[in-house]
N, C-alpha and C. Protein backbone atom coordinates (compact mmCIF):
# COMPACT_ATOMS: atom_id res chain seq x y z
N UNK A 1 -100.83 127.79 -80.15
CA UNK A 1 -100.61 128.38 -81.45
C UNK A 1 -101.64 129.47 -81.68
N UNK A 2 -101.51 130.40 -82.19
CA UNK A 2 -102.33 131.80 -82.35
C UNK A 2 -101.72 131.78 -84.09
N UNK A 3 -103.19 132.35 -84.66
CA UNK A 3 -102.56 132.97 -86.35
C UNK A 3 -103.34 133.62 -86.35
N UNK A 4 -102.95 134.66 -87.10
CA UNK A 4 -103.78 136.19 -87.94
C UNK A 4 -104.43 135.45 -89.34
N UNK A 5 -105.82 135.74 -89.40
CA UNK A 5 -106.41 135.23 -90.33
C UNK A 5 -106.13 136.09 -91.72
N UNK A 6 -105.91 135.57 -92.63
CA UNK A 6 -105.35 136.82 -94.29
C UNK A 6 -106.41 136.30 -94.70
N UNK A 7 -106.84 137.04 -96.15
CA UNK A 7 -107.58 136.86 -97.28
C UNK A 7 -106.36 136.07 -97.79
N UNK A 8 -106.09 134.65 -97.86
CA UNK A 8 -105.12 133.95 -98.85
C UNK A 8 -106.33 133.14 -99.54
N UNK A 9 -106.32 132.83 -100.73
CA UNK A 9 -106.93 131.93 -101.27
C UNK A 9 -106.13 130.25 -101.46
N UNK A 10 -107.18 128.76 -101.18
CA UNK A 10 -106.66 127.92 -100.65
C UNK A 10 -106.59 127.73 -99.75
N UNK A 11 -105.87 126.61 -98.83
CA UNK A 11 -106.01 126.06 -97.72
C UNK A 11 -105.16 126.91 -97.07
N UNK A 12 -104.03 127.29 -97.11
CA UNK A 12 -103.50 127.99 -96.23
C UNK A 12 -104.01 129.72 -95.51
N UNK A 13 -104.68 129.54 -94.55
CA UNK A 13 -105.42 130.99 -94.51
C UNK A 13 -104.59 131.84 -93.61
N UNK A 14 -103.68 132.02 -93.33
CA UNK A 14 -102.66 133.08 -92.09
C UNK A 14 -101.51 132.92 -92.00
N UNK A 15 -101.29 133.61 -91.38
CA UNK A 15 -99.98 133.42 -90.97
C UNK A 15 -99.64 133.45 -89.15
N UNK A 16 -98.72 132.72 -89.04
CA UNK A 16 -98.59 131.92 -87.41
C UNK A 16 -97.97 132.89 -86.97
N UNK A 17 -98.69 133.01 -85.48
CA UNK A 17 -97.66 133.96 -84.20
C UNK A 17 -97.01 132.39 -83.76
N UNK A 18 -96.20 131.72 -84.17
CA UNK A 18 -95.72 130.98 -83.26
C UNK A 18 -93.95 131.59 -82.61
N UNK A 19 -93.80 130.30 -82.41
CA UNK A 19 -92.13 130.82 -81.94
C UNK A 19 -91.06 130.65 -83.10
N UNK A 20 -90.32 131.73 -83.32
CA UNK A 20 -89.39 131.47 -84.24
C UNK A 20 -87.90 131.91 -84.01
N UNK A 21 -87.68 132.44 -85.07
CA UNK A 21 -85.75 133.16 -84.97
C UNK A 21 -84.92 132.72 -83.33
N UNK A 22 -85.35 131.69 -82.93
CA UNK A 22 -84.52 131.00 -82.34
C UNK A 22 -83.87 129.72 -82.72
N UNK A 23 -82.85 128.90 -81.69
CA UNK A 23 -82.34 127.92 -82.01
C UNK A 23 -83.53 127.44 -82.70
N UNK A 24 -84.61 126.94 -81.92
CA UNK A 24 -85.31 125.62 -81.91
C UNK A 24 -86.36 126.08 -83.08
N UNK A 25 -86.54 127.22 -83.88
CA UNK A 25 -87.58 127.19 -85.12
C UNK A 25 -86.86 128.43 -85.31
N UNK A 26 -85.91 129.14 -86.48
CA UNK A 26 -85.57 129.65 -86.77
C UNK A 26 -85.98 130.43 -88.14
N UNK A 27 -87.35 129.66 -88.78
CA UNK A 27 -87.75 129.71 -90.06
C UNK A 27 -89.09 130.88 -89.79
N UNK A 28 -89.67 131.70 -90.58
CA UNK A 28 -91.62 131.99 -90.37
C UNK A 28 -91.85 130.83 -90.76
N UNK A 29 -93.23 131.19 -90.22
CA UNK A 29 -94.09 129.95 -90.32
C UNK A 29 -95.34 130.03 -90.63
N UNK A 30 -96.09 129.57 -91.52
CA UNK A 30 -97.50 129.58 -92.10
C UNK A 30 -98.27 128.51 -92.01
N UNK A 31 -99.29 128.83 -91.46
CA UNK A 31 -100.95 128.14 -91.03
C UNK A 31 -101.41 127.96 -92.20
N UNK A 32 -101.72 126.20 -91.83
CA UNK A 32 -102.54 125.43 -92.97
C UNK A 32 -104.04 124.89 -92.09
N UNK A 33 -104.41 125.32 -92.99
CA UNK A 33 -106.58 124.83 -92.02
C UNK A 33 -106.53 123.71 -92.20
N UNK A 34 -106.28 123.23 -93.26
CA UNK A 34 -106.70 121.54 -93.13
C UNK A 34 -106.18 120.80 -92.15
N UNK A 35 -104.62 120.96 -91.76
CA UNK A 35 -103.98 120.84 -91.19
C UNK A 35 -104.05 121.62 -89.23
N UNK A 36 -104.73 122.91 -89.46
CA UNK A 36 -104.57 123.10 -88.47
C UNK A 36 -103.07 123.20 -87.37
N UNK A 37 -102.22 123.19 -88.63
CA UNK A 37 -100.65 123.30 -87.98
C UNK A 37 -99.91 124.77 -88.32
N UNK A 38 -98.93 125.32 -88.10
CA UNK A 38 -98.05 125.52 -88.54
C UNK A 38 -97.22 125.24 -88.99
N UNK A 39 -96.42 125.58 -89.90
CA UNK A 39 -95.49 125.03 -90.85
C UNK A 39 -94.38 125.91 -91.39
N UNK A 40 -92.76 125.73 -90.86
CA UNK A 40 -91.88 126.66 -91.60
C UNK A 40 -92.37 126.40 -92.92
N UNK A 41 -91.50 128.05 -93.62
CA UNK A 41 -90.97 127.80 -94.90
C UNK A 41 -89.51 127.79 -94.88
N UNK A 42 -89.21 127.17 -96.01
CA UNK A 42 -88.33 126.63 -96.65
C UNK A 42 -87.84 125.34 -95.88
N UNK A 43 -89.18 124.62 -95.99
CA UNK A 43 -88.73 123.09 -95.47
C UNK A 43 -90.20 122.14 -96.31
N UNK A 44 -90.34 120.95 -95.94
CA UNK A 44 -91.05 120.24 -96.47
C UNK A 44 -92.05 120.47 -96.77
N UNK A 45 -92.55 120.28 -94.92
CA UNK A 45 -93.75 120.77 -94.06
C UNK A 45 -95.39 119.70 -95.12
N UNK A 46 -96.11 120.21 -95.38
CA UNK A 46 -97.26 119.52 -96.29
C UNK A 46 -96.91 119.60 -97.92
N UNK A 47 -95.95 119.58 -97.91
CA UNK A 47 -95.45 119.84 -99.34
C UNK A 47 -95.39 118.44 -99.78
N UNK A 48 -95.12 118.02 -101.10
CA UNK A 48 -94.86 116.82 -101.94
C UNK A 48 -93.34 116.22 -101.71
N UNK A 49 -93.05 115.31 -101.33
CA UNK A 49 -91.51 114.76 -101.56
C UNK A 49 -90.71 115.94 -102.53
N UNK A 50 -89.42 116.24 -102.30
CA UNK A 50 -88.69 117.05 -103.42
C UNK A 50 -89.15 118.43 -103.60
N UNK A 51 -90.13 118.61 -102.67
CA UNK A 51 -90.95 120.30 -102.67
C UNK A 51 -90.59 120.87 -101.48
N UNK A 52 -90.45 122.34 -101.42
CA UNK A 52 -90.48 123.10 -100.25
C UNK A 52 -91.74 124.22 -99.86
N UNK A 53 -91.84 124.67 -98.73
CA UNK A 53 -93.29 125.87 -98.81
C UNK A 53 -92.28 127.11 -98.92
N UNK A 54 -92.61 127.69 -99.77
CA UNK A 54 -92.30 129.15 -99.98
C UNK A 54 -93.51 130.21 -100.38
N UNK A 55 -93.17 131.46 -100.20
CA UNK A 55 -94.19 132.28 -100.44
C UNK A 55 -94.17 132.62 -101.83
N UNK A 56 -95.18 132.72 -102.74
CA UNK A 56 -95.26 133.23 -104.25
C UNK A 56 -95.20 134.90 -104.24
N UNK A 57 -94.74 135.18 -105.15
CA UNK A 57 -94.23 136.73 -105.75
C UNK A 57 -95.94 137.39 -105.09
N UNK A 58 -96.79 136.86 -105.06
CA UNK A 58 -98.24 137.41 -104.86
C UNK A 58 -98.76 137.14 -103.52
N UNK A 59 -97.06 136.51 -102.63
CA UNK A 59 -97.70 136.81 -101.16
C UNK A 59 -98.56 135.04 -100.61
N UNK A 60 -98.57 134.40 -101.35
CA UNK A 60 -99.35 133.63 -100.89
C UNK A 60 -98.48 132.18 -100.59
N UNK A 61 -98.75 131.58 -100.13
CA UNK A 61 -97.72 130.09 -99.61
C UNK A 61 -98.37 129.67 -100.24
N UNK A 62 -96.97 128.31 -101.11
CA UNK A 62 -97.19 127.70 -101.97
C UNK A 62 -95.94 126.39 -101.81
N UNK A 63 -96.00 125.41 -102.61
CA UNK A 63 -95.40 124.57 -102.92
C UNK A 63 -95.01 124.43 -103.94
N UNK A 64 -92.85 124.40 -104.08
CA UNK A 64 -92.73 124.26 -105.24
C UNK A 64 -91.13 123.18 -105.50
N UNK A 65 -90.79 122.83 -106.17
CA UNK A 65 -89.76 122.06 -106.60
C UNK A 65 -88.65 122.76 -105.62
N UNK A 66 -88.20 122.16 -104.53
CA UNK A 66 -87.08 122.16 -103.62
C UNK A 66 -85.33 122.57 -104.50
N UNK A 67 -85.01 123.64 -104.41
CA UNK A 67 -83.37 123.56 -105.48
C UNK A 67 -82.50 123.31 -104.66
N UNK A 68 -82.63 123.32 -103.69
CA UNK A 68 -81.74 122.94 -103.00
C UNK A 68 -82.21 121.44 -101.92
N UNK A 69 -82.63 120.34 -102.47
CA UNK A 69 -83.27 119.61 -101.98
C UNK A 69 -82.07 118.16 -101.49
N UNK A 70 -81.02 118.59 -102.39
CA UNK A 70 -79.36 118.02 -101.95
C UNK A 70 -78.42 118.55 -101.07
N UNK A 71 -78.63 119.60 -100.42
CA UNK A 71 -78.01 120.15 -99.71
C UNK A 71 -77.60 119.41 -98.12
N UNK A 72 -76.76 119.69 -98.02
CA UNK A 72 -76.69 118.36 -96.52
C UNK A 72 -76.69 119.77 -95.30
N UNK A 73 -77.20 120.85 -95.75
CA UNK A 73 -76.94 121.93 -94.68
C UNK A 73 -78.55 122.23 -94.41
N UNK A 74 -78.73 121.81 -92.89
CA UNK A 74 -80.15 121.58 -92.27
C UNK A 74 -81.28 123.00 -92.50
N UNK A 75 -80.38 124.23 -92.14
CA UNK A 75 -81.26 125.55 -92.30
C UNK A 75 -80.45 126.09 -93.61
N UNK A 76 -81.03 125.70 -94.86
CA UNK A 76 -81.06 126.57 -95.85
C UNK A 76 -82.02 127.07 -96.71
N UNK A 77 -81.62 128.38 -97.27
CA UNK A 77 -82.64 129.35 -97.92
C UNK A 77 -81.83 129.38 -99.56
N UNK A 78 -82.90 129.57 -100.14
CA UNK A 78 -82.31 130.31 -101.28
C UNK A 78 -82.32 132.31 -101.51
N UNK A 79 -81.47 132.16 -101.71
CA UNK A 79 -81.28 133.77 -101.60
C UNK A 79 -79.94 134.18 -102.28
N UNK A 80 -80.81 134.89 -103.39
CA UNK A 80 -80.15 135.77 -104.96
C UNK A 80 -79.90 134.60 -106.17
N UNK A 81 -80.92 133.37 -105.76
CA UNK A 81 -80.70 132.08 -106.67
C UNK A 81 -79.71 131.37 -106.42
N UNK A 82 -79.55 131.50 -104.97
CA UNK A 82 -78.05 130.10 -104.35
C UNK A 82 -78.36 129.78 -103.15
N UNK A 83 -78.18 128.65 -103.23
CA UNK A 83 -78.65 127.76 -101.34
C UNK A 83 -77.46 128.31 -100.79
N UNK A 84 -78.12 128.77 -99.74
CA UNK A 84 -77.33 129.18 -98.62
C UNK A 84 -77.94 129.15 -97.33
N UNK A 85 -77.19 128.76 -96.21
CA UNK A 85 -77.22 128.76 -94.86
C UNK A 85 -77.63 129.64 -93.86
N UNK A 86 -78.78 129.39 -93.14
CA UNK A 86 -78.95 130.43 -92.45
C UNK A 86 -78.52 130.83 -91.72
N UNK A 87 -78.31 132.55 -91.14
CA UNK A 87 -77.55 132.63 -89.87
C UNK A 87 -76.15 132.43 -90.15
N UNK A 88 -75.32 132.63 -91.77
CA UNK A 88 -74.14 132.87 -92.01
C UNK A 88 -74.09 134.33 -92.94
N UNK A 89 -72.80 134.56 -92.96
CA UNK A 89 -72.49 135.74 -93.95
C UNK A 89 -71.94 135.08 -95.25
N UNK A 90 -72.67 136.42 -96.18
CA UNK A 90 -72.93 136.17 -97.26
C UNK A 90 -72.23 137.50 -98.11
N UNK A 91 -70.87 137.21 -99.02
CA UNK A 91 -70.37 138.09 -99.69
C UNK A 91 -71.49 139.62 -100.37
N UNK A 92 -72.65 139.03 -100.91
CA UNK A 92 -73.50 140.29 -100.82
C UNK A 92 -74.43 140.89 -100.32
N UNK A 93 -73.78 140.70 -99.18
CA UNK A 93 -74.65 141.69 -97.21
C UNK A 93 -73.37 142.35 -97.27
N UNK A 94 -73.94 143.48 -96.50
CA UNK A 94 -72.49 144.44 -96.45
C UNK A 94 -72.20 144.40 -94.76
N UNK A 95 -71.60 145.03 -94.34
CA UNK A 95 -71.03 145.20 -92.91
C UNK A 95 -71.80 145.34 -92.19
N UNK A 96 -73.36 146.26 -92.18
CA UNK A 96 -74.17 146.95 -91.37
C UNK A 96 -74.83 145.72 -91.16
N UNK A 97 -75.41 145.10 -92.57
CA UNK A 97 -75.93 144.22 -92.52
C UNK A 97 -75.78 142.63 -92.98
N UNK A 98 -74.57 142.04 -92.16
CA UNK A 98 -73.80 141.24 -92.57
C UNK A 98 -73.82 139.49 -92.89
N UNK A 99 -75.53 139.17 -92.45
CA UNK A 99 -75.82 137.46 -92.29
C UNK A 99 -77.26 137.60 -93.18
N UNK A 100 -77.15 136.08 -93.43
CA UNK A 100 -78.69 136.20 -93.60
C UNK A 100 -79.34 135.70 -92.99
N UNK A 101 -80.77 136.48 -92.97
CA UNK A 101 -81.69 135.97 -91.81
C UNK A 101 -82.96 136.37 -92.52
N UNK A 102 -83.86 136.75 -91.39
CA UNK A 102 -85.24 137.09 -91.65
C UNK A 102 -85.76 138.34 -90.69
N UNK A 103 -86.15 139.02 -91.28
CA UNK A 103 -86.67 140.21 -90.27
C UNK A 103 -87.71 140.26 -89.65
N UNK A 104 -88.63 140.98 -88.79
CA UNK A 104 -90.22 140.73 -88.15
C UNK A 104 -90.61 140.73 -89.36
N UNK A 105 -91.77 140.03 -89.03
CA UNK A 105 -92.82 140.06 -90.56
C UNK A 105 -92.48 139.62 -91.74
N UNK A 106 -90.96 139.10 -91.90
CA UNK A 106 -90.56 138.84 -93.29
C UNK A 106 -90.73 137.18 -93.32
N UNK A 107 -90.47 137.20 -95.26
CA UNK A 107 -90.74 135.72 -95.54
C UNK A 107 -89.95 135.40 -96.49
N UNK A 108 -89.11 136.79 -96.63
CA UNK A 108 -88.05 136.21 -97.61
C UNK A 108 -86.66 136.58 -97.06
N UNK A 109 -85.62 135.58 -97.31
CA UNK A 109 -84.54 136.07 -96.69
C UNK A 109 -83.80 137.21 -97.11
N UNK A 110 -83.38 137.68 -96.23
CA UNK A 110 -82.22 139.22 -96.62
C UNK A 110 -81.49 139.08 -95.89
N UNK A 111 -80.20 140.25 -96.43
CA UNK A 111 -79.13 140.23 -95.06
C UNK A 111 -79.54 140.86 -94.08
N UNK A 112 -79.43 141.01 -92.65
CA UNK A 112 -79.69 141.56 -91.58
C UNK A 112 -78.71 141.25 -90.69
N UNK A 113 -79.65 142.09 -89.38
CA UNK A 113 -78.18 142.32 -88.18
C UNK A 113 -78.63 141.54 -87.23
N UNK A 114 -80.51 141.00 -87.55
CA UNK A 114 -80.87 140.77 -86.22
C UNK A 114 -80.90 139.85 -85.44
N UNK A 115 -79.62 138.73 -85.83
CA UNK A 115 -79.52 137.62 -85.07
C UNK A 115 -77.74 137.29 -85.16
N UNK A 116 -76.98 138.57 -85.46
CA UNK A 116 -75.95 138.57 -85.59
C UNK A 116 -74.90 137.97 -84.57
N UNK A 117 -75.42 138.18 -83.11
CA UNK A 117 -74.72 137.61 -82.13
C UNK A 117 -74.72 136.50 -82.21
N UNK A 118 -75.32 135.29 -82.64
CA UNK A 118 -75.51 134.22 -83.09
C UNK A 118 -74.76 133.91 -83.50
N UNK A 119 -73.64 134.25 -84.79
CA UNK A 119 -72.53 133.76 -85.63
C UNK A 119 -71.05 134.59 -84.99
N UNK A 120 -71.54 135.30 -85.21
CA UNK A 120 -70.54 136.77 -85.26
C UNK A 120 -69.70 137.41 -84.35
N UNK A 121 -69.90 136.80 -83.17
CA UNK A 121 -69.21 137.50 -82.03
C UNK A 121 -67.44 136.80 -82.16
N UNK A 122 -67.08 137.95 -82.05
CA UNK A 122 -65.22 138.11 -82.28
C UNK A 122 -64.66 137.43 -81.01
N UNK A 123 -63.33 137.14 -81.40
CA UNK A 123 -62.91 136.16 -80.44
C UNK A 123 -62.27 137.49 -79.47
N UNK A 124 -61.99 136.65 -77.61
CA UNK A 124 -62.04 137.64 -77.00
C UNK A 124 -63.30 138.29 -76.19
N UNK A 125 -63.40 139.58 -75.57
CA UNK A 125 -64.36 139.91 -75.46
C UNK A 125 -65.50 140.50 -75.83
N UNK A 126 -66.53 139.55 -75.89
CA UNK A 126 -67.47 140.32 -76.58
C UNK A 126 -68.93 139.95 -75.92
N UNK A 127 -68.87 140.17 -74.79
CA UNK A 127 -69.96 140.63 -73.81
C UNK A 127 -70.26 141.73 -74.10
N UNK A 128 -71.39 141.79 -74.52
CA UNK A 128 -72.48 143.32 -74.18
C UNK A 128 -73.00 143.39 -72.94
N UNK A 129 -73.56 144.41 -72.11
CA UNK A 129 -74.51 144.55 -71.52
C UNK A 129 -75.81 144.49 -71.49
N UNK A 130 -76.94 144.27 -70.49
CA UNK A 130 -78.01 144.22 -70.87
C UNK A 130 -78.74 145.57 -71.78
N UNK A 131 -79.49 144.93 -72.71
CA UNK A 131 -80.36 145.77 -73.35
C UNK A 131 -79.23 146.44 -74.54
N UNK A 132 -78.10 145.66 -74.79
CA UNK A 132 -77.44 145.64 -76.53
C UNK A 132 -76.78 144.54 -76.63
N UNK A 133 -76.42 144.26 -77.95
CA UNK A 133 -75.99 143.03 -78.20
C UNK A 133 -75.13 143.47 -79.76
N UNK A 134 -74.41 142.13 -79.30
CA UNK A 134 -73.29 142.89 -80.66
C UNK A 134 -73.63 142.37 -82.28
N UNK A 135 -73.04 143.67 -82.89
CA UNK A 135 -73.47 144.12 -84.39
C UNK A 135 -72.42 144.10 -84.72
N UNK A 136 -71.73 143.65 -86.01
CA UNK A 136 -70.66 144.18 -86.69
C UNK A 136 -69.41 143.74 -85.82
N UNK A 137 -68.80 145.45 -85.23
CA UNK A 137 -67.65 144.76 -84.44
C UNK A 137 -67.78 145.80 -82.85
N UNK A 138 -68.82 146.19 -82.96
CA UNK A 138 -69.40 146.52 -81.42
C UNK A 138 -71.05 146.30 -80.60
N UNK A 139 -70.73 147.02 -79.32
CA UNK A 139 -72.23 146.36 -78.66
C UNK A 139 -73.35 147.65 -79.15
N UNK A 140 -74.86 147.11 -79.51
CA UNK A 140 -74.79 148.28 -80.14
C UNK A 140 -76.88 148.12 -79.42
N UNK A 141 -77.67 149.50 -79.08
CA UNK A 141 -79.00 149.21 -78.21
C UNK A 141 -79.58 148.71 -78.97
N UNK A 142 -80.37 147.99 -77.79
CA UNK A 142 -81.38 146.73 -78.96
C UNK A 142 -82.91 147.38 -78.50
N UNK A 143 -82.99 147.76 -79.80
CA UNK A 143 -84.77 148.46 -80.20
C UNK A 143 -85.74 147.58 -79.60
N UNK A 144 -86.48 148.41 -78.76
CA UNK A 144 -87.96 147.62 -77.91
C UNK A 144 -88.62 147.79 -78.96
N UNK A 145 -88.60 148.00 -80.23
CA UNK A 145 -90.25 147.52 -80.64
C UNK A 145 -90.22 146.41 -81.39
């Protein structure tokens, strides 16, 4: 585990280079000192029964009353004030940017493209070649940075 140390005030001081936007941790994830772990958000993690870790309007991870804490759908976010699923499309993402996900560096969900092959690929063929992967309804280059 590797983290970038922030000025956060509280126990949580960084934020984690761990592994994410895959199957197996699909969430960011934020470093707790006491703990010495990483920890998605929008899951329990060191939170209170009925709480989730999310980031506060001021950037900082926090713990707060879970709204979607009934949901029987394993990866969900809230996003525009409605539990929703990660890694599905969402009537207000548009075409370009058609699921929701999470972008580098982000901690809040938006629509994006960048795990689109994931849900999205059309029935038929829809092999890309190396170095693109499909967007929308073609194969389209996938940015080295």
């Amino acid at each position: 585990m590797m983290f970038f140390p922030a000025p956060i005030k509280g126990n949580v001081n960084g934020v984690c280079q761990c592994k994410r936007l895959d199957d197996e941790n699909p969430l960011p994830l934020v470093h707790n000192s006491a703990t010495d772990r990483c920890y998605p958000l929008y899951k329990q993690g060191y939170c209170n029964a009925n709480e989730w870790l999310v980031y506060s309007e001021s950037g900082i991870p926090k713990c707060q009353v879970n709204p979607c804490k009934d949901s029987k759908i394993d990866n969900v976010v809230l996003f525009e004030g409605e539990c929703v699923e990660l890694f599905e499309s969402h009537p207000n993402c548009t075409a370009l940017f058609p699921i929701i996900g999470f972008g580098p560096e982000m901690f809040e969900p938006i629509c994006t493209f960048e795990i689109a092959d994931k849900v999205l690929l059309p029935k038929g063929n829809s092999t890309c070649k190396n170095g693109f992967k499909f967007v929308g309804s073609r194969c389209r280059k996938v940015s080295s940075s």
